[in-house]
Structures are given as structure tokens and as C-alpha cells.
N, C-alpha and C. Protein backbone atom coordinates (compact mmCIF):
# COMPACT_ATOMS: atom_id res chain seq x y z
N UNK A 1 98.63 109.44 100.48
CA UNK A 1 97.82 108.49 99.75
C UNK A 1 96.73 109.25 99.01
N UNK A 2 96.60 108.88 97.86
CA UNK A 2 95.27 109.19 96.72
C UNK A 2 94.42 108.58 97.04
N UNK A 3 92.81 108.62 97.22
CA UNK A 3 92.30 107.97 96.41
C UNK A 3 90.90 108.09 95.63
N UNK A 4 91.46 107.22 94.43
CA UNK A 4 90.90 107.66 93.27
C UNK A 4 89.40 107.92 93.16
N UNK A 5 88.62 107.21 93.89
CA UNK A 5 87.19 106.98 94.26
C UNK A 5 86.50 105.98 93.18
N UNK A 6 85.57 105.64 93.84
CA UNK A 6 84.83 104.10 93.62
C UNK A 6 83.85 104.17 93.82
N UNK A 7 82.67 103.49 93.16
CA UNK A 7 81.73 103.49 93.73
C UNK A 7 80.58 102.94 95.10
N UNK A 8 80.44 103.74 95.38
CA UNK A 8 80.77 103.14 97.26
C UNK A 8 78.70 102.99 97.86
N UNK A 9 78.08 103.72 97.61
CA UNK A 9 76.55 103.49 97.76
C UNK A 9 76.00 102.32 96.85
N UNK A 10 74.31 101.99 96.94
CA UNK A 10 74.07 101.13 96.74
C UNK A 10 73.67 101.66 95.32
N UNK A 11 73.66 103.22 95.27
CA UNK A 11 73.18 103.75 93.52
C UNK A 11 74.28 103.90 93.06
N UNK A 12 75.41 103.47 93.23
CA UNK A 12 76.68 104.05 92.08
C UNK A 12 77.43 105.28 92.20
N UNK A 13 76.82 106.17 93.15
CA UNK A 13 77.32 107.52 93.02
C UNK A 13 79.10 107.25 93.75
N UNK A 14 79.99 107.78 92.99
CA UNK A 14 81.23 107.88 93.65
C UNK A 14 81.32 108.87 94.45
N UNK A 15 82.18 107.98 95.67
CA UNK A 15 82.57 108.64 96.94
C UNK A 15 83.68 108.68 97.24
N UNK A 16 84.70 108.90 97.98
CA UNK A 16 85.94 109.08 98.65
C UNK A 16 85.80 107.72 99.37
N UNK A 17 86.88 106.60 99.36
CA UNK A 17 86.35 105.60 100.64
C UNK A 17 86.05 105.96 102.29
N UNK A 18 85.58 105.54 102.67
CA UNK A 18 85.20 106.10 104.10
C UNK A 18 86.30 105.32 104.74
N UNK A 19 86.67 104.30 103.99
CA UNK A 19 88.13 104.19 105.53
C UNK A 19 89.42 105.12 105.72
N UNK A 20 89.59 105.30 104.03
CA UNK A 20 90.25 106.99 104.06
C UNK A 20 90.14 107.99 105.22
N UNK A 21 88.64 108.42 104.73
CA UNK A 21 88.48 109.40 105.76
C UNK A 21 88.09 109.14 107.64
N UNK A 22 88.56 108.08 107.55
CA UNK A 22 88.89 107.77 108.90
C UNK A 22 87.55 107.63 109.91
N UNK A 23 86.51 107.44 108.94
CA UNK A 23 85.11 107.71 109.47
C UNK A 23 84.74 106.36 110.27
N UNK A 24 85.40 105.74 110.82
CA UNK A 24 85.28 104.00 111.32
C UNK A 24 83.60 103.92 111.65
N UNK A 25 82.89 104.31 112.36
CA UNK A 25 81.67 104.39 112.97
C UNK A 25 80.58 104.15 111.69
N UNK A 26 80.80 104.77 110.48
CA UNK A 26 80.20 104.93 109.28
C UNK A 26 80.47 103.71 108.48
N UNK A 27 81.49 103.52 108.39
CA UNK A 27 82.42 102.26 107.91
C UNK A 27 81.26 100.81 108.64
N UNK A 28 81.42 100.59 109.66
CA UNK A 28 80.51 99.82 110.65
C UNK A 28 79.35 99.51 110.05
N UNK A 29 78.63 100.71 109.88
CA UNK A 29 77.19 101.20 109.44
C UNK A 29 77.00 100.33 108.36
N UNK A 30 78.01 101.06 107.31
CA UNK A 30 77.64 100.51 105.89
C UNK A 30 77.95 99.28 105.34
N UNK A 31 78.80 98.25 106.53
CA UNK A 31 79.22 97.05 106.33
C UNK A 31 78.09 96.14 106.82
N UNK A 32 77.15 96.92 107.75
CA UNK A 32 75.50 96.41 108.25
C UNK A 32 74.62 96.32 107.32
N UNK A 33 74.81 97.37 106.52
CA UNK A 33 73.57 98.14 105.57
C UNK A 33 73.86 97.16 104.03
N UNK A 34 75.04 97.26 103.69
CA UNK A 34 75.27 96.91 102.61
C UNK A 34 76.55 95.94 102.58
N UNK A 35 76.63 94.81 102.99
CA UNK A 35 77.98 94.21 103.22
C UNK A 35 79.03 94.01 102.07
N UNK A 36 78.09 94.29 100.98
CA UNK A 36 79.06 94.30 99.32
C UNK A 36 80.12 95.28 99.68
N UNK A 37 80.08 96.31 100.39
CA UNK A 37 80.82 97.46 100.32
C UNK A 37 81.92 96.95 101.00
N UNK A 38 82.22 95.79 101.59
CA UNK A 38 83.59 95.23 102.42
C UNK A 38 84.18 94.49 100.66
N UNK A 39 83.52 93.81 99.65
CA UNK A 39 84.22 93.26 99.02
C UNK A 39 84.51 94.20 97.75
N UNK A 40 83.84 95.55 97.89
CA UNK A 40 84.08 96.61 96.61
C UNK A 40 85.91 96.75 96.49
N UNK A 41 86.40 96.46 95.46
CA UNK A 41 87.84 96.93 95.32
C UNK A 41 87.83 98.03 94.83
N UNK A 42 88.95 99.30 95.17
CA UNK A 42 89.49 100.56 95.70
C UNK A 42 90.33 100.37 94.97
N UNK A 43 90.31 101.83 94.08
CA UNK A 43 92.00 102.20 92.95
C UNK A 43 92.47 103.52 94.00
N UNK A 44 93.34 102.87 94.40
CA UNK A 44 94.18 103.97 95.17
C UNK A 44 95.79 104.42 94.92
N UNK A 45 96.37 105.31 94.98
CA UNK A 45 97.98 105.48 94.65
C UNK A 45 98.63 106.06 95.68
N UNK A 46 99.45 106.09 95.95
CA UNK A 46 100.56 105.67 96.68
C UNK A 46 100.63 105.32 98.54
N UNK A 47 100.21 104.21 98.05
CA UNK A 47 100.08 103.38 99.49
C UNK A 47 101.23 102.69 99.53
N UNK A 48 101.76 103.06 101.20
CA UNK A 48 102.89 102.40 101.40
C UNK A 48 103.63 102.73 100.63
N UNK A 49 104.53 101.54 99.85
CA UNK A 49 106.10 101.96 99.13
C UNK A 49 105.40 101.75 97.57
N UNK A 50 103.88 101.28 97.26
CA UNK A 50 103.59 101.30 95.98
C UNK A 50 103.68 102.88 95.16
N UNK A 51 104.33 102.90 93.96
CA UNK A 51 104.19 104.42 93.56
C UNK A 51 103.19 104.98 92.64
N UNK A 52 102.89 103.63 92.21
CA UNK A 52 101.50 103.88 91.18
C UNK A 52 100.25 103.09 91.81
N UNK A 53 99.12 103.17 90.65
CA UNK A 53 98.09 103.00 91.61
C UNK A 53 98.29 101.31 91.68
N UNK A 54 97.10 100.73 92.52
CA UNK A 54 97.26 99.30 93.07
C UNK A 54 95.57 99.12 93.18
N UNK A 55 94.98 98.21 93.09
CA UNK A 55 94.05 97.82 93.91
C UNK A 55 93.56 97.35 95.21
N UNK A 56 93.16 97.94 95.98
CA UNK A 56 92.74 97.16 97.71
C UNK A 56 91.52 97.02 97.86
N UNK A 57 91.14 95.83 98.95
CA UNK A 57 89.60 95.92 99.57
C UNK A 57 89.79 96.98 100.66
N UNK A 58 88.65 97.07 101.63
CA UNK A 58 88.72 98.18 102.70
C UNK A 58 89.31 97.30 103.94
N UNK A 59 89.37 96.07 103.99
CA UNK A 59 89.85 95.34 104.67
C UNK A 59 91.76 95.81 104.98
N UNK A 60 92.36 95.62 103.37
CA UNK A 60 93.68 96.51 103.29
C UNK A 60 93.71 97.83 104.06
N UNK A 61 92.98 98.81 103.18
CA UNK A 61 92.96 100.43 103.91
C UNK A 61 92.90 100.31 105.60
N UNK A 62 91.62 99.51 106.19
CA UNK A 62 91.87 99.41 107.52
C UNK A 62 93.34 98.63 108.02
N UNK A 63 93.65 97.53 107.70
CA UNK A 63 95.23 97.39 108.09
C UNK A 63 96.07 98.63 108.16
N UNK A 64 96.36 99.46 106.89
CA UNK A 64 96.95 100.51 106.94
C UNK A 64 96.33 101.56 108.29
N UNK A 65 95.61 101.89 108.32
CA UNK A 65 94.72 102.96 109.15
C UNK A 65 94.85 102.53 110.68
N UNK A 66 95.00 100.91 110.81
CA UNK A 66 94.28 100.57 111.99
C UNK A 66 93.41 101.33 113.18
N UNK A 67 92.69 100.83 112.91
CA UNK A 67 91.19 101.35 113.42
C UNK A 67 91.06 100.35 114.41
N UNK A 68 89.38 100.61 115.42
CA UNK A 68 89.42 99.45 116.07
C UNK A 68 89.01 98.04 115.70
N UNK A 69 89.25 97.34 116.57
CA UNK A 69 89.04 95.51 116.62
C UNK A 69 87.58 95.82 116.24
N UNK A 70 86.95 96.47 116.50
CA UNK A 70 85.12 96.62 116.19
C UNK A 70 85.15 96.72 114.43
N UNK A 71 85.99 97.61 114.17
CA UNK A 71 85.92 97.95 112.39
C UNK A 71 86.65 96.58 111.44
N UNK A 72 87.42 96.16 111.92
CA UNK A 72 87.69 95.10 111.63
C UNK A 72 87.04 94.36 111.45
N UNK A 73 86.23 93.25 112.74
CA UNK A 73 85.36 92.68 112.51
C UNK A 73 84.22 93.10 112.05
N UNK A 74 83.58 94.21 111.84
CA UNK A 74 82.72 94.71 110.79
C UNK A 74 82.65 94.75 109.30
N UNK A 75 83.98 94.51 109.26
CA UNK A 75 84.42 94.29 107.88
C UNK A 75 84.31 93.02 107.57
N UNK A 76 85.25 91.93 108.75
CA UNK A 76 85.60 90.78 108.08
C UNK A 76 84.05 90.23 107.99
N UNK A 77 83.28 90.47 109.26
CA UNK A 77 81.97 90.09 108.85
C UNK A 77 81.32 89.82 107.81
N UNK A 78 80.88 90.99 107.11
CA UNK A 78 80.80 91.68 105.84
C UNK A 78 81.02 91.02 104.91
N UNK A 79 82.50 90.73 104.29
CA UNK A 79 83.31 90.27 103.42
C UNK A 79 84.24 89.26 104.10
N UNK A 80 84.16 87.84 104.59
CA UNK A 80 84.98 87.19 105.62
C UNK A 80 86.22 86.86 104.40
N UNK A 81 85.57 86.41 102.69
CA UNK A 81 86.56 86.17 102.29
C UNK A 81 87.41 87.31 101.91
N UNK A 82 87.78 88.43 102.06
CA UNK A 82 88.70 90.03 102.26
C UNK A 82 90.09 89.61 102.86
N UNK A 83 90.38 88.72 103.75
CA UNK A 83 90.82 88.33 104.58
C UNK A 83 91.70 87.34 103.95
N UNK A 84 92.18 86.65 102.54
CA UNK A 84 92.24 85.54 101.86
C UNK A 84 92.92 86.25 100.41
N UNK A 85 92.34 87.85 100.48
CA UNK A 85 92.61 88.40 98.86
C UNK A 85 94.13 89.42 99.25
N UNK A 86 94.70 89.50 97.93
CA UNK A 86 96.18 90.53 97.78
C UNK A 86 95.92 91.41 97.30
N UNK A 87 96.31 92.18 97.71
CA UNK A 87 96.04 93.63 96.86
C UNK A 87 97.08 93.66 95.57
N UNK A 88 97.01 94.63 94.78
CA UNK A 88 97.83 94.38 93.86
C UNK A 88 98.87 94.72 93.21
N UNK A 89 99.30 95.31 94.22
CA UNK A 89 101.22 95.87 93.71
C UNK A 89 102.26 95.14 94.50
N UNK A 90 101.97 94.70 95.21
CA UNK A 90 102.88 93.59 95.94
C UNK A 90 102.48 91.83 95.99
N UNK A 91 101.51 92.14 96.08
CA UNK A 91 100.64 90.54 96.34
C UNK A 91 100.48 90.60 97.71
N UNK A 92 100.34 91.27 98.83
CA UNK A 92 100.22 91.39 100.09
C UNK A 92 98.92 91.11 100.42
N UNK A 93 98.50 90.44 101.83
CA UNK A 93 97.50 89.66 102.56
C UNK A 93 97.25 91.35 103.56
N UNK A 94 96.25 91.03 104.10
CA UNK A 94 95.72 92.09 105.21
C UNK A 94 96.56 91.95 106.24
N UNK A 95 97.12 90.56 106.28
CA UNK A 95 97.64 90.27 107.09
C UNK A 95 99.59 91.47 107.42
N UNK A 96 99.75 90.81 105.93
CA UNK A 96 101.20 91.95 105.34
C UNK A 96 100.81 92.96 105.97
N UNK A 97 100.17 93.19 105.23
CA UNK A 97 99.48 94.99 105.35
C UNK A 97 99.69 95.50 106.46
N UNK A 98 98.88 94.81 107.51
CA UNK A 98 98.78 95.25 108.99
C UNK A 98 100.36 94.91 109.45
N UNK A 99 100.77 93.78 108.97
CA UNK A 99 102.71 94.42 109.57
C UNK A 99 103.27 95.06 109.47
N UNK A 100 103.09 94.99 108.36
CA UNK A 100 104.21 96.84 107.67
C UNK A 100 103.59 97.99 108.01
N UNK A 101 102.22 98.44 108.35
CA UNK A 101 101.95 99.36 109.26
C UNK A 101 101.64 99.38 110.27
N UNK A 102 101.94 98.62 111.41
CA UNK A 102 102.15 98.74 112.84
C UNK A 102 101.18 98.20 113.60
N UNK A 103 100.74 97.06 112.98
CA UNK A 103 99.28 96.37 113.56
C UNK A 103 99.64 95.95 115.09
N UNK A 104 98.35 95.89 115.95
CA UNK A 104 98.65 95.95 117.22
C UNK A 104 98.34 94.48 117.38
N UNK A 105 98.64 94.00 118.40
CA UNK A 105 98.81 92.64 118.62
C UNK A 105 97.14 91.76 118.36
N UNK A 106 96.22 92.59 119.26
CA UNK A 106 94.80 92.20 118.91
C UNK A 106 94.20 92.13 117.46
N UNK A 107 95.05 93.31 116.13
CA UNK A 107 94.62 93.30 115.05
C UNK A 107 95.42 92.03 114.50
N UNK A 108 96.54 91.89 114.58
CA UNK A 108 97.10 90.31 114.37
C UNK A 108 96.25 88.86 114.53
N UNK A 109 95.93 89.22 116.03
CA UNK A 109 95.30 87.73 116.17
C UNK A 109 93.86 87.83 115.51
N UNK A 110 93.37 88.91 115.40
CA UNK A 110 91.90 88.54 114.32
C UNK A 110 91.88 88.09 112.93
N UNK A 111 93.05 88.70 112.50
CA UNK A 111 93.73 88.75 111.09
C UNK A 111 93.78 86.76 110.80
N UNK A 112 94.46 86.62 111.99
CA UNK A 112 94.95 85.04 112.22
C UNK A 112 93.73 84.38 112.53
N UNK A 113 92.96 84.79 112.97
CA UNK A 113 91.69 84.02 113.83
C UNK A 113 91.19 83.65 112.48
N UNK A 114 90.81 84.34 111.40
CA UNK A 114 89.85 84.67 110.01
C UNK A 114 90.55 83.85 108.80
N UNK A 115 92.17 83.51 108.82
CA UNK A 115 93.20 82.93 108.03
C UNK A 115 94.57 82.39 108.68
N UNK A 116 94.10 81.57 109.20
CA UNK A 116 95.20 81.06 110.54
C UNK A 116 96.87 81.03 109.49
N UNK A 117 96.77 80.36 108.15
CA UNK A 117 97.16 80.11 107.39
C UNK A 117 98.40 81.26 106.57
N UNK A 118 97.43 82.60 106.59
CA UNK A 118 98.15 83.44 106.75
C UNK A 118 99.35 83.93 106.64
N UNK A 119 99.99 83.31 107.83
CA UNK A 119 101.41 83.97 108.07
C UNK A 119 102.54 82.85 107.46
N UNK A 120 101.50 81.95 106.94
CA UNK A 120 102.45 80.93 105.83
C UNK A 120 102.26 81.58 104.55
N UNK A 121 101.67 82.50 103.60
CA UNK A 121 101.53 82.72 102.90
C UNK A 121 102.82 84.04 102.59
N UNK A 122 103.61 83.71 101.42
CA UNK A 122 104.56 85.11 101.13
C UNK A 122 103.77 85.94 99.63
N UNK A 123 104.27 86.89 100.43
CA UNK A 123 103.97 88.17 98.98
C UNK A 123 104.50 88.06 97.91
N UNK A 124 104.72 88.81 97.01
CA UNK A 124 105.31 88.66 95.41
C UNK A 124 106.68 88.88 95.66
N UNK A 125 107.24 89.25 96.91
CA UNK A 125 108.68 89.64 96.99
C UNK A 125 109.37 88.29 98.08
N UNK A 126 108.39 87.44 98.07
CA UNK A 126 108.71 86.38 98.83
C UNK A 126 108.70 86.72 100.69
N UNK A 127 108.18 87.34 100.78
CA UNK A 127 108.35 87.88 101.99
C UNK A 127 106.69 87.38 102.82
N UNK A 128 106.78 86.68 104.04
CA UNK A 128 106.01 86.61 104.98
C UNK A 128 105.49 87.49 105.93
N UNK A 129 104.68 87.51 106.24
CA UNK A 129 104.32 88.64 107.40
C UNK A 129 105.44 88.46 108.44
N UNK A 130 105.98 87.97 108.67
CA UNK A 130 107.28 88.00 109.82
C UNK A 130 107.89 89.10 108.94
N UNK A 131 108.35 88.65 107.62
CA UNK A 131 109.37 89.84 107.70
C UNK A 131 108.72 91.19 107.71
N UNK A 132 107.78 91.51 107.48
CA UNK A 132 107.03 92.88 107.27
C UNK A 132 106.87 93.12 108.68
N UNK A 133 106.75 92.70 109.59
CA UNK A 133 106.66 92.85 110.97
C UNK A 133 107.80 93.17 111.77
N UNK A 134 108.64 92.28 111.28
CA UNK A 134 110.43 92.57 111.61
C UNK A 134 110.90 94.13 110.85
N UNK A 135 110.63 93.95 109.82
CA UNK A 135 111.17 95.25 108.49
C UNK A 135 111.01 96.72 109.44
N UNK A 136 109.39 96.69 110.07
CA UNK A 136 108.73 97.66 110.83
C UNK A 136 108.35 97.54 112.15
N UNK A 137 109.63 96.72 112.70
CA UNK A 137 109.29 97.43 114.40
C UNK A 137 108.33 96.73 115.28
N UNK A 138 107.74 95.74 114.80
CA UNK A 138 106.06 95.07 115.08
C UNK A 138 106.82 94.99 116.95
N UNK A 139 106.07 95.04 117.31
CA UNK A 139 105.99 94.82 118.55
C UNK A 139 106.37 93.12 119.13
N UNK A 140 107.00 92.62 120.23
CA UNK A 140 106.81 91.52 120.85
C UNK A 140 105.80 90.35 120.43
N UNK A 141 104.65 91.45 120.66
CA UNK A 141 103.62 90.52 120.86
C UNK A 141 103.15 90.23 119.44
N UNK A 142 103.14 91.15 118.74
CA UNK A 142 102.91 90.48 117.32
C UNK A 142 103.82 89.63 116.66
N UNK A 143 105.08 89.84 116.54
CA UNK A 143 105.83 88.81 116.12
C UNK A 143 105.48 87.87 117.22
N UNK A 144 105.60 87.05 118.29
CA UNK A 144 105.22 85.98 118.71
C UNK A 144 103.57 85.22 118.40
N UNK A 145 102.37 86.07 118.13
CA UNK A 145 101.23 85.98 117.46
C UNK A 145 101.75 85.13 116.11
N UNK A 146 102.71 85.55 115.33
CA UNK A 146 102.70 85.05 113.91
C UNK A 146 103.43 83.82 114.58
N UNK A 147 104.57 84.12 115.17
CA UNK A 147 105.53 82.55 115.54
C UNK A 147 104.72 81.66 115.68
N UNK A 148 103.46 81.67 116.99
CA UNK A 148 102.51 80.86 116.80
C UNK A 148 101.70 79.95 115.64
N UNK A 149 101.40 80.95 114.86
CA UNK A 149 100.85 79.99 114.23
C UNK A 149 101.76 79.25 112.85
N UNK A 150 102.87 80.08 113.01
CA UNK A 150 103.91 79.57 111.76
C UNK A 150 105.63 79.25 112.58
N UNK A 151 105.95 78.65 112.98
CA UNK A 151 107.52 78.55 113.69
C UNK A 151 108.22 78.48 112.78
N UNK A 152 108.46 77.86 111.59
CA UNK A 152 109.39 77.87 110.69
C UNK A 152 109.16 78.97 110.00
N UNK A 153 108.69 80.14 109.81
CA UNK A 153 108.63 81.66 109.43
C UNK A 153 110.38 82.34 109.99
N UNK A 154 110.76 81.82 110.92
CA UNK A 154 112.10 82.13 111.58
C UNK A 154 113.14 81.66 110.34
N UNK A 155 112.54 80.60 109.89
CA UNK A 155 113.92 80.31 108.75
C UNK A 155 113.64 80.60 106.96
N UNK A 156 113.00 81.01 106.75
CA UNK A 156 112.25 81.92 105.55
C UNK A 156 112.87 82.47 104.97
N UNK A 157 113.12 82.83 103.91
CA UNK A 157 113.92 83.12 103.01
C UNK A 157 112.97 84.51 102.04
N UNK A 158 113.16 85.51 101.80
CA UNK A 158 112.22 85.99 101.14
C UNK A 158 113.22 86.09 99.84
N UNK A 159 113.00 86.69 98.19
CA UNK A 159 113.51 87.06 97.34
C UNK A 159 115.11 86.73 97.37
N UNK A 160 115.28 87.60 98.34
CA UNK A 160 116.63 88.17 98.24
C UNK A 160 117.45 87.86 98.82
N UNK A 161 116.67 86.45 99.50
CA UNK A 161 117.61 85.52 100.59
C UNK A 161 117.84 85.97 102.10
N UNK A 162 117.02 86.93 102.19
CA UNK A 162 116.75 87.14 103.65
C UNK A 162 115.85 86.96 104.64
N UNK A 163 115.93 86.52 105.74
CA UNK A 163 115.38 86.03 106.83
C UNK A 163 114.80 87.00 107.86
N UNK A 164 113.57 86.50 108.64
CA UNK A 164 113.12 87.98 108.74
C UNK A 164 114.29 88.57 109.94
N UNK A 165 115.11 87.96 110.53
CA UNK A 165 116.08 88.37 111.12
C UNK A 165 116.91 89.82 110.82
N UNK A 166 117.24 89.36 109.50
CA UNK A 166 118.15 89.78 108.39
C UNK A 166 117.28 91.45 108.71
N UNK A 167 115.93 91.32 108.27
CA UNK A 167 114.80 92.64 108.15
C UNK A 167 114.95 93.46 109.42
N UNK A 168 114.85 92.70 110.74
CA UNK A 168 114.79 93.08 111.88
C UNK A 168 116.05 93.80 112.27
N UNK A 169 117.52 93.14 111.63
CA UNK A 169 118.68 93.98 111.85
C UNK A 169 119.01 95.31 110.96
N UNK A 170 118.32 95.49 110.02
CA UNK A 170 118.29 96.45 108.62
C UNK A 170 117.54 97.17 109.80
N UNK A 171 115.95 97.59 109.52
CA UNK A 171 115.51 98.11 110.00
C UNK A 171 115.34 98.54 111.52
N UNK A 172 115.46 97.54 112.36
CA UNK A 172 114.61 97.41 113.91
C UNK A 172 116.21 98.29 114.57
């Protein structure tokens, strides 16, 4: 992953994002100090299967990264509506995000706690967080987290006419 840098202090000076650099503790800090910095959007390139650049909040980057339940809610704090926005090469939710990279069951249910709604919502490829969860392995407990709050996610159809079943036998 690139990224491009943004302006991340309260004077403008560009920085590297700090969820990049994996600095979570700092991340925390500056979502205290300055909570704009949860809704600053990030030009970053090649995240995930995007090949050019995309736009994300830090809300996204932490899905990808997963960090702890503390950085999370430091964020959603921060920026609660982060939690509601797509990034922009797929149309993906934080929620996506955190499926397709291996969100742990506790980062699910906060995800859900903040946008219960969520896991009814599909990406630009028609795809629900079930299937991004199925696609990649999600654990038990996260796919049953989403079943919860969505049961008909089981019969879903994304793009291409597949079910996240369909994802789970491809990949899982």
C-alpha cells in the first residue's frame, strides 16, 4: 500500500497517515486532540484489490490494519458518521472493509453497534459484507454477528449472481 499523504495536523503540514504507520496509541491521541482528523479523507493506492488510487477515511485504513477495539472507538468517536461513508473504488462500508481483511468478531459487532444497518448495505459490485466475509475466511463468529443483524444476507445475490455461499465455496 501507498500512501500518498494528506494533510493530517491542525497547520496543514503533510504527513504519512498514522494508521499506516501502525502508530494506534497516537491515532487515539489525535482523535482526542483534533477529532476532524477521523473525518480527513486519505488518497491512497493500492489497497486491497484496488490498483489505482481510491479515497478512505482512517476509519477504512483501521478496518484494513485492525487495530484494537480502543482505536476504533477512538475513531468512531471522533467521526461517528465514518462509519456510514464508502470509500471509493469499490463503494465499500468499514464494515466491507473489515471483512475482506479479517475483522475479528469484536471489530464486527462495533462496526454493527455504530450502523446496525450495515450489513444490509451492498458495495458497487453488489456484494454485502457476508460475502466479503465468506470470500475471506471470516471466522464463525463474524459471519453469525452479520446473520444477526441481516438473515436474508444468506440469499443475496451480488453482481454476478452469487450468494455469499457461492464466495465461501470459491474461496473458504
Amino acid at each position: 500500500m501507498t500512501v500518498l499523504t494528506e494533510p493530517l495536523c491542525q497547520d496543514g503540514s503533510e504527513q504519512t497517515h498514522l494508521t499506516t504507520l501502525k502508530r494506534y496509541e497516537m491515532v487515539m491521541d489525535q482523535c482526542l486532540i483534533d477529532p476532524r482528523v477521523a473525518g480527513t479523507w486519505i488518497n491512497v493506492e493500492g489497497l486491497g484489490s484496488s490498483k489505482g488510487p481510491m479515497s478512505v477515511l482512517p476509519i477504512h485504513l483501521a478496518c484494513l490494519m485492525q487495530p484494537s477495539d480502543a482505536v476504533f472507538e477512538a475513531i468512531l468517536d471522533a467521526f461517528p458518521e465514518g462509519v456510514r461513508k464508502t470509500e471509493s473504488a469499490s463503494g465499500m462500508l468499514p464494515l466491507h472493509m473489515a471483512c475482506m481483511f479479517g475483522a475479528r468478531e469484536s471489530t464486527t459487532k462495533i462496526l454493527l453497534q455504530h450502523h446496525p444497518d450495515a450489513a444490509q448495505v451492498s458495495d458497487s459490485r453488489g456484494r454485502l459484507a457476508l460475502h466479503c466475509a465468506c470470500q475471506n475466511r471470516a471466522s464463525i463468529f463474524v459471519v453469525d454477528a452479520l446473520l444477526q443483524e441481516c438473515p436474508g444476507s444468506v440469499r443475496a445475490e451480488d453482481r454476478r449472481g452469487y450468494l455469499p455461499l457461492h464466495a465461501a465455496c470459491a474461496f473458504g
